[in-house]
C-alpha atoms as a PDB file:
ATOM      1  CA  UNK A   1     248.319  89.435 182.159  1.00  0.00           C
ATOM      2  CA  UNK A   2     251.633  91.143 183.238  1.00  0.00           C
ATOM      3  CA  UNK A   3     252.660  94.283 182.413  1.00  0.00           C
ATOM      4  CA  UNK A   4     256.060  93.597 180.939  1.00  0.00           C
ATOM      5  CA  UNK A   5     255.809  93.046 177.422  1.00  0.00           C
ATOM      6  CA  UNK A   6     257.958  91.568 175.065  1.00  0.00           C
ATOM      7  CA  UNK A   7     259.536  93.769 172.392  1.00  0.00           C
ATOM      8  CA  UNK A   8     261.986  96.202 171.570  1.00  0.00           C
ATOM      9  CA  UNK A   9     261.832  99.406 168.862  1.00  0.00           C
ATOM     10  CA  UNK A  10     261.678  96.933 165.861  1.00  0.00           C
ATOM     11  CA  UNK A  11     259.365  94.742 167.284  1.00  0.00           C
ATOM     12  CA  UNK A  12     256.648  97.031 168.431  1.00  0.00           C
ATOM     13  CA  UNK A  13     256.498  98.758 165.695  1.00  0.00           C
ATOM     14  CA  UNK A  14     254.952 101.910 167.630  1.00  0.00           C
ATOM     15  CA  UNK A  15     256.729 105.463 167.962  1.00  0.00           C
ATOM     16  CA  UNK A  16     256.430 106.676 171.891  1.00  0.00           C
ATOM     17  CA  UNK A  17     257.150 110.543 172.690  1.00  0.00           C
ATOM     18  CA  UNK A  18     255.500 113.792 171.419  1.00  0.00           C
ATOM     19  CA  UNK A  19     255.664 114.322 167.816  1.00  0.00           C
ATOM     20  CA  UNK A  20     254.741 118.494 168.184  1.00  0.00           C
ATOM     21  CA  UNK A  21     255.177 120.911 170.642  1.00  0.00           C
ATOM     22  CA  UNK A  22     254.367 125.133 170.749  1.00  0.00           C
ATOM     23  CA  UNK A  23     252.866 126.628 167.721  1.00  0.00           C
ATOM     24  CA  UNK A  24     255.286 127.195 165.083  1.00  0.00           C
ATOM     25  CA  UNK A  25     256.377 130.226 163.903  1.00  0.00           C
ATOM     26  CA  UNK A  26     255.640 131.525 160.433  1.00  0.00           C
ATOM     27  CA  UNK A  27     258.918 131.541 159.778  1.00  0.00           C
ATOM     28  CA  UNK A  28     259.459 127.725 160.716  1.00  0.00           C
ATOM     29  CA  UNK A  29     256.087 126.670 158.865  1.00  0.00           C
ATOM     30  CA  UNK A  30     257.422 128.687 155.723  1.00  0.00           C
ATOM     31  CA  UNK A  31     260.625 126.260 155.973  1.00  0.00           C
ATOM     32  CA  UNK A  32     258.850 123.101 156.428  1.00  0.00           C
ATOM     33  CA  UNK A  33     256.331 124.008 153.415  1.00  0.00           C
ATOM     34  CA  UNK A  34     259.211 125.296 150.977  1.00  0.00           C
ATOM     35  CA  UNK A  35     262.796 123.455 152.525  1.00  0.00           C
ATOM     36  CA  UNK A  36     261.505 120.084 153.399  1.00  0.00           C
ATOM     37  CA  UNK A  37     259.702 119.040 149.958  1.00  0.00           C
ATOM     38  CA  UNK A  38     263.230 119.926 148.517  1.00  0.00           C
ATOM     39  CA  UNK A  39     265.232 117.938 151.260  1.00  0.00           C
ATOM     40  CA  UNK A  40     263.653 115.167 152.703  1.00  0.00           C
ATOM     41  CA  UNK A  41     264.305 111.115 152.442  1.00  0.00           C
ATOM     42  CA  UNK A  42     261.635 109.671 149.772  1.00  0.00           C
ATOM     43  CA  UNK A  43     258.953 107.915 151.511  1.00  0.00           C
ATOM     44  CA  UNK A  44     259.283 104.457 149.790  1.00  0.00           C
ATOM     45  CA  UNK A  45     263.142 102.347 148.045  1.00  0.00           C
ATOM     46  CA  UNK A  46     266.131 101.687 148.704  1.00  0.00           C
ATOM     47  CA  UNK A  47     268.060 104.504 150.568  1.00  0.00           C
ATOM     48  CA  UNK A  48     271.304 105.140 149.285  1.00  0.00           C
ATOM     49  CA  UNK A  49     274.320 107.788 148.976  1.00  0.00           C
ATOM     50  CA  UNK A  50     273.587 108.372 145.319  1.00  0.00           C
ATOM     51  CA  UNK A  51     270.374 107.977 145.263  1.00  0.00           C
ATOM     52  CA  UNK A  52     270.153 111.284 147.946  1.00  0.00           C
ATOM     53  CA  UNK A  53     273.388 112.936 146.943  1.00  0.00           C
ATOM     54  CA  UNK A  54     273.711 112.073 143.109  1.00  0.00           C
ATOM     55  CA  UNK A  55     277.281 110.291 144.415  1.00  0.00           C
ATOM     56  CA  UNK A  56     278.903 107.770 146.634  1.00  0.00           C
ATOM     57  CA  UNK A  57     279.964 109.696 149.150  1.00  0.00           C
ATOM     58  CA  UNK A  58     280.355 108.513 152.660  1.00  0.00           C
ATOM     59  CA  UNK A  59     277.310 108.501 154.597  1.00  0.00           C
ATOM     60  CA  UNK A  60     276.274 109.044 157.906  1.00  0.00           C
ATOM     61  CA  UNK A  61     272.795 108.685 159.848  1.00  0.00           C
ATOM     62  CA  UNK A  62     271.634 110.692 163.294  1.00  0.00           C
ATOM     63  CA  UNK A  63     268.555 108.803 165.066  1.00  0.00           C
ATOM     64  CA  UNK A  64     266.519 111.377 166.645  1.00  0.00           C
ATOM     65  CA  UNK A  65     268.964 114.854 165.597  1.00  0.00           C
ATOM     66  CA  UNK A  66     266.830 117.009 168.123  1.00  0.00           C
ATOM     67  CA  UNK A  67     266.784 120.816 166.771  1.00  0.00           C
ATOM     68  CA  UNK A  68     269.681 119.708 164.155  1.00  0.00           C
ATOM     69  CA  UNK A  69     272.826 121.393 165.593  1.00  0.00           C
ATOM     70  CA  UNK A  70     275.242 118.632 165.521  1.00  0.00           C
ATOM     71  CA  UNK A  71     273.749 117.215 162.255  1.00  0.00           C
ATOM     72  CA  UNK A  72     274.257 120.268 160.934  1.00  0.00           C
ATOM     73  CA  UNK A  73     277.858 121.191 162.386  1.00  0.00           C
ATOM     74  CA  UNK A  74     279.210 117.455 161.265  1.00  0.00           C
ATOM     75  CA  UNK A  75     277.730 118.042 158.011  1.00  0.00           C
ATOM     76  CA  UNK A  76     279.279 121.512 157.710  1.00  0.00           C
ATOM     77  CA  UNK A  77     282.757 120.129 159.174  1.00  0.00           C
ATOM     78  CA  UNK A  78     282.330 117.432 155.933  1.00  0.00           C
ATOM     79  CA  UNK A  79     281.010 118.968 153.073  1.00  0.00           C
ATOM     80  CA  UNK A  80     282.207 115.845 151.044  1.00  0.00           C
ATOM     81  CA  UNK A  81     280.284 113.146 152.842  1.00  0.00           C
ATOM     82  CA  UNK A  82     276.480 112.963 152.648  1.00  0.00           C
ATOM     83  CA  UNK A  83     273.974 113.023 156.136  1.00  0.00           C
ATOM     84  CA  UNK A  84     270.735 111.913 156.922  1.00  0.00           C
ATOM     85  CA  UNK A  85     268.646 112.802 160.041  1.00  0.00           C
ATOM     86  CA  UNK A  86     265.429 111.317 161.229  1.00  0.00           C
ATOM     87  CA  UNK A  87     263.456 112.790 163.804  1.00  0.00           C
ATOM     88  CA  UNK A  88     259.696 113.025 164.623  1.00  0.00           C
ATOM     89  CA  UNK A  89     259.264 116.116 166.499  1.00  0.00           C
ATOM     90  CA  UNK A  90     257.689 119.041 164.375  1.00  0.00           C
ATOM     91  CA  UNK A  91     259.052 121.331 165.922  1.00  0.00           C
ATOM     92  CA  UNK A  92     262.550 120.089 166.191  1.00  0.00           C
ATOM     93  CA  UNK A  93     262.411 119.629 162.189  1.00  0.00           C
ATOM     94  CA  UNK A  94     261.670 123.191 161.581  1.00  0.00           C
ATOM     95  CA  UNK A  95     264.560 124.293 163.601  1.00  0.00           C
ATOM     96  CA  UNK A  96     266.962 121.654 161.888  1.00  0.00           C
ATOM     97  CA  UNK A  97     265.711 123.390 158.759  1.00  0.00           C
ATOM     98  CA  UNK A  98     266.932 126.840 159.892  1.00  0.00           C
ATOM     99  CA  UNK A  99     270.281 125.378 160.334  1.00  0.00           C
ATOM    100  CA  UNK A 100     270.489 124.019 156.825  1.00  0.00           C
ATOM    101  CA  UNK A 101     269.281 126.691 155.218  1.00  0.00           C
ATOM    102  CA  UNK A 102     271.649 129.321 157.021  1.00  0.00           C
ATOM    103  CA  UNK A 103     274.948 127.540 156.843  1.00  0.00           C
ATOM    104  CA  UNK A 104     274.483 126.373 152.925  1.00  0.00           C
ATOM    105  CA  UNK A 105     274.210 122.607 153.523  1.00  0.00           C
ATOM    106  CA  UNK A 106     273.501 120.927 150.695  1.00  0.00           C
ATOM    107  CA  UNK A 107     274.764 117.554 151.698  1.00  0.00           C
ATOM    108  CA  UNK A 108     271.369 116.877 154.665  1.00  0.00           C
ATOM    109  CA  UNK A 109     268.818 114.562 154.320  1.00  0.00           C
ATOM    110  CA  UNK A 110     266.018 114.843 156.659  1.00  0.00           C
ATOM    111  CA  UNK A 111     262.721 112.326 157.650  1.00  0.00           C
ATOM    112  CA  UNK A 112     260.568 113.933 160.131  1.00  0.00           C
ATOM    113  CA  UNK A 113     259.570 109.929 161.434  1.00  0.00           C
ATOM    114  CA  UNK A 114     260.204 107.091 162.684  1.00  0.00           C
ATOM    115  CA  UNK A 115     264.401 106.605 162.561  1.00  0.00           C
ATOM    116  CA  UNK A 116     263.814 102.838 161.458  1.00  0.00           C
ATOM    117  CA  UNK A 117     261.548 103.056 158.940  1.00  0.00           C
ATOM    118  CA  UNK A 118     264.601 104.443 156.732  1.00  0.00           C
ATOM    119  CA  UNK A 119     267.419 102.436 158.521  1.00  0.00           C
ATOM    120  CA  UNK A 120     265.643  99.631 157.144  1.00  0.00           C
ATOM    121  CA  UNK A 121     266.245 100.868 154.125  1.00  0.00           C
ATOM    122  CA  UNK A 122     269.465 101.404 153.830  1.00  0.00           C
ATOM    123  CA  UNK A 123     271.674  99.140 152.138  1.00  0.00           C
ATOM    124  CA  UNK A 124     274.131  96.833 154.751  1.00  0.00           C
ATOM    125  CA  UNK A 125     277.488  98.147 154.811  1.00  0.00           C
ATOM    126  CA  UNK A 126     276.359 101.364 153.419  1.00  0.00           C
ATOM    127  CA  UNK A 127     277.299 103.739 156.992  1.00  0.00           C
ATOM    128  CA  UNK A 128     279.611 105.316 158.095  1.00  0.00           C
ATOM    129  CA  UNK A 129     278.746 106.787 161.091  1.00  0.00           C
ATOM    130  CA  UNK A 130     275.623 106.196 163.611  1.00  0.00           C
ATOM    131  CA  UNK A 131     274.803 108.641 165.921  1.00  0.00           C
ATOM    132  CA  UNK A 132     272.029 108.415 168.731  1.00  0.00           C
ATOM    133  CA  UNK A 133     272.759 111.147 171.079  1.00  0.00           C
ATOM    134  CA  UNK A 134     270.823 111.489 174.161  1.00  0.00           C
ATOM    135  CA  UNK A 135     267.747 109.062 173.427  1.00  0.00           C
ATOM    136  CA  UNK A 136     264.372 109.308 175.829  1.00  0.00           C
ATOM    137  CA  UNK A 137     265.689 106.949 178.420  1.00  0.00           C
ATOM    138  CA  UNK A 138     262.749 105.328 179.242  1.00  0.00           C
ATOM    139  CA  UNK A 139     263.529 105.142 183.203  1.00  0.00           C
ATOM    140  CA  UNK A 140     260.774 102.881 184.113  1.00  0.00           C
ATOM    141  CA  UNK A 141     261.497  98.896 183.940  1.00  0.00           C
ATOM    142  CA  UNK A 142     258.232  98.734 182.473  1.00  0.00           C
ATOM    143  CA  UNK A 143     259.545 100.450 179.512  1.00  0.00           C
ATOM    144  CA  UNK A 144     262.841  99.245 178.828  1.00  0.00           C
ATOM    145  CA  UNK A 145     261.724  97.727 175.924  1.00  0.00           C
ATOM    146  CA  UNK A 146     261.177 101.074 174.030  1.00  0.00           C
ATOM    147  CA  UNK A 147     265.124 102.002 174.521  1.00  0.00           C
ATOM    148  CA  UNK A 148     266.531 102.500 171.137  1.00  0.00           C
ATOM    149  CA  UNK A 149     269.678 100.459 172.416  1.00  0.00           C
ATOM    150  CA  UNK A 150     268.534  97.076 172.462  1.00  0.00           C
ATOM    151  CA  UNK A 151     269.888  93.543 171.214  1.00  0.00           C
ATOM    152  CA  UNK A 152     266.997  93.789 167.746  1.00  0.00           C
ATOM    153  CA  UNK A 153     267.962  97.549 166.669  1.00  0.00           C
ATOM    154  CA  UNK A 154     271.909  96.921 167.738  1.00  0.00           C
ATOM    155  CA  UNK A 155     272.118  94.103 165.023  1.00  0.00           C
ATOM    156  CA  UNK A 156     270.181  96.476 162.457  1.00  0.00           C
ATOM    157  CA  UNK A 157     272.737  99.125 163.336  1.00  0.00           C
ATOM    158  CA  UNK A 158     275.615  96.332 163.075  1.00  0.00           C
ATOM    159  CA  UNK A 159     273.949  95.402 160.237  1.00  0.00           C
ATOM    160  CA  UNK A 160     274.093  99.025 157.879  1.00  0.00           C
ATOM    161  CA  UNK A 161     277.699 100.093 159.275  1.00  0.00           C
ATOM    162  CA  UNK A 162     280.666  98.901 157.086  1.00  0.00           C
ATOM    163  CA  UNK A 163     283.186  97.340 158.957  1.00  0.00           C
ATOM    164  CA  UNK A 164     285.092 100.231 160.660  1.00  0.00           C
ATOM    165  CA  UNK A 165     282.582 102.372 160.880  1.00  0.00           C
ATOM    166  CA  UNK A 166     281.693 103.686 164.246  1.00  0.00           C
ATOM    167  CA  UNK A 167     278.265 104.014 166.483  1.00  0.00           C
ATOM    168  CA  UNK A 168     278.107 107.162 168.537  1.00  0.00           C
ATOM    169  CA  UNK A 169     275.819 106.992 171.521  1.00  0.00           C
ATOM    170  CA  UNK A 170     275.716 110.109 174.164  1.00  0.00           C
ATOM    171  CA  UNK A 171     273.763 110.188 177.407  1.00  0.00           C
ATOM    172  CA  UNK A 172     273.771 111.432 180.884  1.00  0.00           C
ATOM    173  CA  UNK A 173     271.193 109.078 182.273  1.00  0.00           C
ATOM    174  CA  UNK A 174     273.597 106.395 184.415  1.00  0.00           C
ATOM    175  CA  UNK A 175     270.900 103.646 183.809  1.00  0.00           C
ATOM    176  CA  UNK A 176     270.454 104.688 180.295  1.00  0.00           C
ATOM    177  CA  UNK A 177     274.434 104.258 180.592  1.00  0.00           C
ATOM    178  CA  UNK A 178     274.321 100.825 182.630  1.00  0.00           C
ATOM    179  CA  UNK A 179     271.962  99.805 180.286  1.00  0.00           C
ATOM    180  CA  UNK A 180     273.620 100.556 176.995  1.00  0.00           C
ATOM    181  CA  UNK A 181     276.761  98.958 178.463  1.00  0.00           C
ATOM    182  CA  UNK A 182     275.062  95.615 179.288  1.00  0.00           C
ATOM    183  CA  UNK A 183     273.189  95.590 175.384  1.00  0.00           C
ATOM    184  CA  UNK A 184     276.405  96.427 173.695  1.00  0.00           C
ATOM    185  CA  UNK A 185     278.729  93.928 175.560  1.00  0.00           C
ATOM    186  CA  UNK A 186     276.184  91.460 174.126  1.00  0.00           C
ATOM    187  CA  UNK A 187     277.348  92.442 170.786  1.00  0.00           C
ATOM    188  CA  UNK A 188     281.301  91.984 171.348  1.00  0.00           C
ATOM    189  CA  UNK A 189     281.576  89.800 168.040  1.00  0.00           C
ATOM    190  CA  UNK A 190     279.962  92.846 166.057  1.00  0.00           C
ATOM    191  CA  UNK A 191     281.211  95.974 168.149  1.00  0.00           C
ATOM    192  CA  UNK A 192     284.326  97.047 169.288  1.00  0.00           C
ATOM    193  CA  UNK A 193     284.227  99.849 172.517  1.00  0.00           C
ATOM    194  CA  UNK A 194     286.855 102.096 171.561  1.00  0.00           C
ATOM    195  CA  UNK A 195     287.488 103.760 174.892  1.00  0.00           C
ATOM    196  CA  UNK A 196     290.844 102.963 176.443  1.00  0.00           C
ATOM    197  CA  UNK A 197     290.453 104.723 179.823  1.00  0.00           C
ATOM    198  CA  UNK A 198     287.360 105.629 182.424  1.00  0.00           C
ATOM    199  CA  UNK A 199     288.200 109.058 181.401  1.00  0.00           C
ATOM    200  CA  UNK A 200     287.786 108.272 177.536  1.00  0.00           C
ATOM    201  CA  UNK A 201     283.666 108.279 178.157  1.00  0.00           C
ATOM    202  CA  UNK A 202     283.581 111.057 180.210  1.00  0.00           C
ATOM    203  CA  UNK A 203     285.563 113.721 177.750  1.00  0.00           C
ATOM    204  CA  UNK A 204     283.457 115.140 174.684  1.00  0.00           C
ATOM    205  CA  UNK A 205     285.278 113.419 171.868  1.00  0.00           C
ATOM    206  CA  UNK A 206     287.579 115.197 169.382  1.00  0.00           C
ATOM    207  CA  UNK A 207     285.366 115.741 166.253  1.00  0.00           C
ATOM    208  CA  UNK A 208     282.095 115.422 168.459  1.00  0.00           C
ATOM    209  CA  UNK A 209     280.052 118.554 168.416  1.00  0.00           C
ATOM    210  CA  UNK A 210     277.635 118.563 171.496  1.00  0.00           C
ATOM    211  CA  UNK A 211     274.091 118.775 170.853  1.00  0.00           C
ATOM    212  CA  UNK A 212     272.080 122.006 172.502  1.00  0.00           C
ATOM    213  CA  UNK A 213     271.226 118.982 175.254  1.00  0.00           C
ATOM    214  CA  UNK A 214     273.818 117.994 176.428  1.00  0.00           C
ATOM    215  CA  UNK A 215     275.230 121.540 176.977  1.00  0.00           C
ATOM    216  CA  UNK A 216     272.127 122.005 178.785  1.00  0.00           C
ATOM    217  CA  UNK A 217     272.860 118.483 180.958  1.00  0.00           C
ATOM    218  CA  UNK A 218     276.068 120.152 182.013  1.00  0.00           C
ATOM    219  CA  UNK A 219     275.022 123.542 182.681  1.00  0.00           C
ATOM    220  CA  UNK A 220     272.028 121.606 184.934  1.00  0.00           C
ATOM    221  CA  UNK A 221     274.596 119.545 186.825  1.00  0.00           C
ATOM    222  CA  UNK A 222     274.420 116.383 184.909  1.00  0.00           C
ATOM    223  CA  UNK A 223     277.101 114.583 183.286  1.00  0.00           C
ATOM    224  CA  UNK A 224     277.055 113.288 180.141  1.00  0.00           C
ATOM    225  CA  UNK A 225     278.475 109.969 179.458  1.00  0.00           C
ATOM    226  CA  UNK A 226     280.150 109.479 175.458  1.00  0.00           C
ATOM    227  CA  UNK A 227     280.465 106.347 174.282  1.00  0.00           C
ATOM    228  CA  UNK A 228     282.127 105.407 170.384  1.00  0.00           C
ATOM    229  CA  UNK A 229     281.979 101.852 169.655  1.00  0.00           C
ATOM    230  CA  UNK A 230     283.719 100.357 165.983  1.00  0.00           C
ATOM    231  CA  UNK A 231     282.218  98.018 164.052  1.00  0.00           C
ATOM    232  CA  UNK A 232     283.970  95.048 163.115  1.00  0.00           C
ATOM    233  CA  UNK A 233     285.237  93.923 159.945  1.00  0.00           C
ATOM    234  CA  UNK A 234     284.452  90.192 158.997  1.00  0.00           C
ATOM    235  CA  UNK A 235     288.210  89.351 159.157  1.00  0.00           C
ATOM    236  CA  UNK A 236     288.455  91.307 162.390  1.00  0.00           C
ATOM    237  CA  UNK A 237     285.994  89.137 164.221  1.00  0.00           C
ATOM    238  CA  UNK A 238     288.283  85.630 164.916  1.00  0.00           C
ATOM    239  CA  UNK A 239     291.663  87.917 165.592  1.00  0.00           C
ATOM    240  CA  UNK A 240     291.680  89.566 169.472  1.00  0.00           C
ATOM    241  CA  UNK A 241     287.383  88.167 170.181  1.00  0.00           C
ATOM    242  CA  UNK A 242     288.916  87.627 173.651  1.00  0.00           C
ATOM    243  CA  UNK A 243     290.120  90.246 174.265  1.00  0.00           C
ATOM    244  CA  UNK A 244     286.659  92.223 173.258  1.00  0.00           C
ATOM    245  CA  UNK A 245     284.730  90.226 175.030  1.00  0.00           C
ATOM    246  CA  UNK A 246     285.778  91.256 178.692  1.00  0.00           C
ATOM    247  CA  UNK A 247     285.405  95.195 179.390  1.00  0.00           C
ATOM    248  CA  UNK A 248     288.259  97.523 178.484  1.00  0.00           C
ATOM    249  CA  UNK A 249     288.685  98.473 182.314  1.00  0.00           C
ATOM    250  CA  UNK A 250     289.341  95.390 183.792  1.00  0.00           C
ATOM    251  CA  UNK A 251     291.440  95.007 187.182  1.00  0.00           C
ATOM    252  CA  UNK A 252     294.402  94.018 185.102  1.00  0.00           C
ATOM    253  CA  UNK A 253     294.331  97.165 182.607  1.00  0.00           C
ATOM    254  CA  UNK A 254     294.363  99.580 185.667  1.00  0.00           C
END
């Protein structure tokens, strides 16, 4: 018997990680009784802008949105696209809730769950943007294999982005980091890493709202790493491949 397992998130088909925390307030278990009936991802079909938004608006998809502050500020900054966040932690939801309610968003879509069990259910080519910002690293070897970047959910997410759409991944773990570089360069036919410089992943994006977590990495000493990767069309894939498939910061590009 060994204890490395084979397996990834899809595979497994387990959720790891708390799914409640401290005691809720009356105030939070008011929103999740009254907000979240009226707001939340059906729990069976197809998963689609109209279907959520009455419209085909573009739509965009946060794994794991935390307390909801960057879902809610990119979904405030585009009142014209539509947003769906998935998260499992009670008391996380409850908070997102608060957000949605006091800035007048009626473009959210939450699923207090398992992020997968609606990507899955999204039509391919349907995204716009994918964001998983600041995932449970999983440190240990041992549990590698419960990272959310890995080769099985990278082709779903490769999968439900149009072409051009782009994957936002945040983290200030370095192997988290090392790691995420490895999986994604194993995806140069489907991804394109859009930074141009070292500096470009080290800079909060334009457009990027940092999450209450990443604030917190920074004010703790930690450094949070950005990384924005493009998918890529079909007629993309044969023009430049070589030039995707070494990293951006070679010797030769210094």
């Amino acid at each position: 018997m060994t204890a490395f397992k084979s397996g990834d998130p899809l595979t497994l088909n387990r959720l790891y990680g708390r799914s409640s925390g401290h005691k809720l307030r009356n105030s939070q278990q008011d929103r999740l009784d009254r907000l979240l009936p009226q707001i939340q991802v059906p729990a069976e079909g197809e998963i689609t802008a109209a279907s959520l938004f009455g419209e085909d608006v573009p739509l965009h998809f946060e794994i794991g949105f935390g307390s909801g502050e960057h879902l809610a500020s990119r979904a405030d900054m585009l009142p014209n696209h539509g947003f769906i966040g998935a998260e499992p932690f009670l008391n996380g939801v409850a908070t997102a809730l608060g957000h949605i309610r006091d800035q007048h968003l009626a473009n959210v879509r939450l699923w207090r769950g398992d992020a997968l069990d609606v990507l899955q259910r999204i039509p391919d080519g349907a995204l716009t943007f994918l964001y998983l910002l600041h995932p449970d690293p999983w440190p240990k070897a041992r549990h590698a294999k419960r990272r959310m970047v890995n080769d099985r959910p990278v082709d779903l997410f490769a999968a439900k982005l149009k072409g051009g759409g782009e994957f936002r991944l945040a983290t200030d773990d370095p192997t988290y980091l090392s790691w995420s570089l490895m999986v994604m360069q194993h995806h140069a036919a489907q991804f394109e890493w859009l930074a141009e410089r070292p500096g470009d992943f080290l800079e909060l994006p334009g457009g990027w709202i940092e999450t209450r977590y990443g604030a917190k990495s920074r004010r703790e000493g930690r450094r949070p790493y950005y990384l924005r990767y493009r998918r890529i069309r079909a007629d993309d894939q044969c023009a430049g491949a070589s030039f995707r498939s070494r990293a951006p910061f070679s010797s030769s590009s210094k």
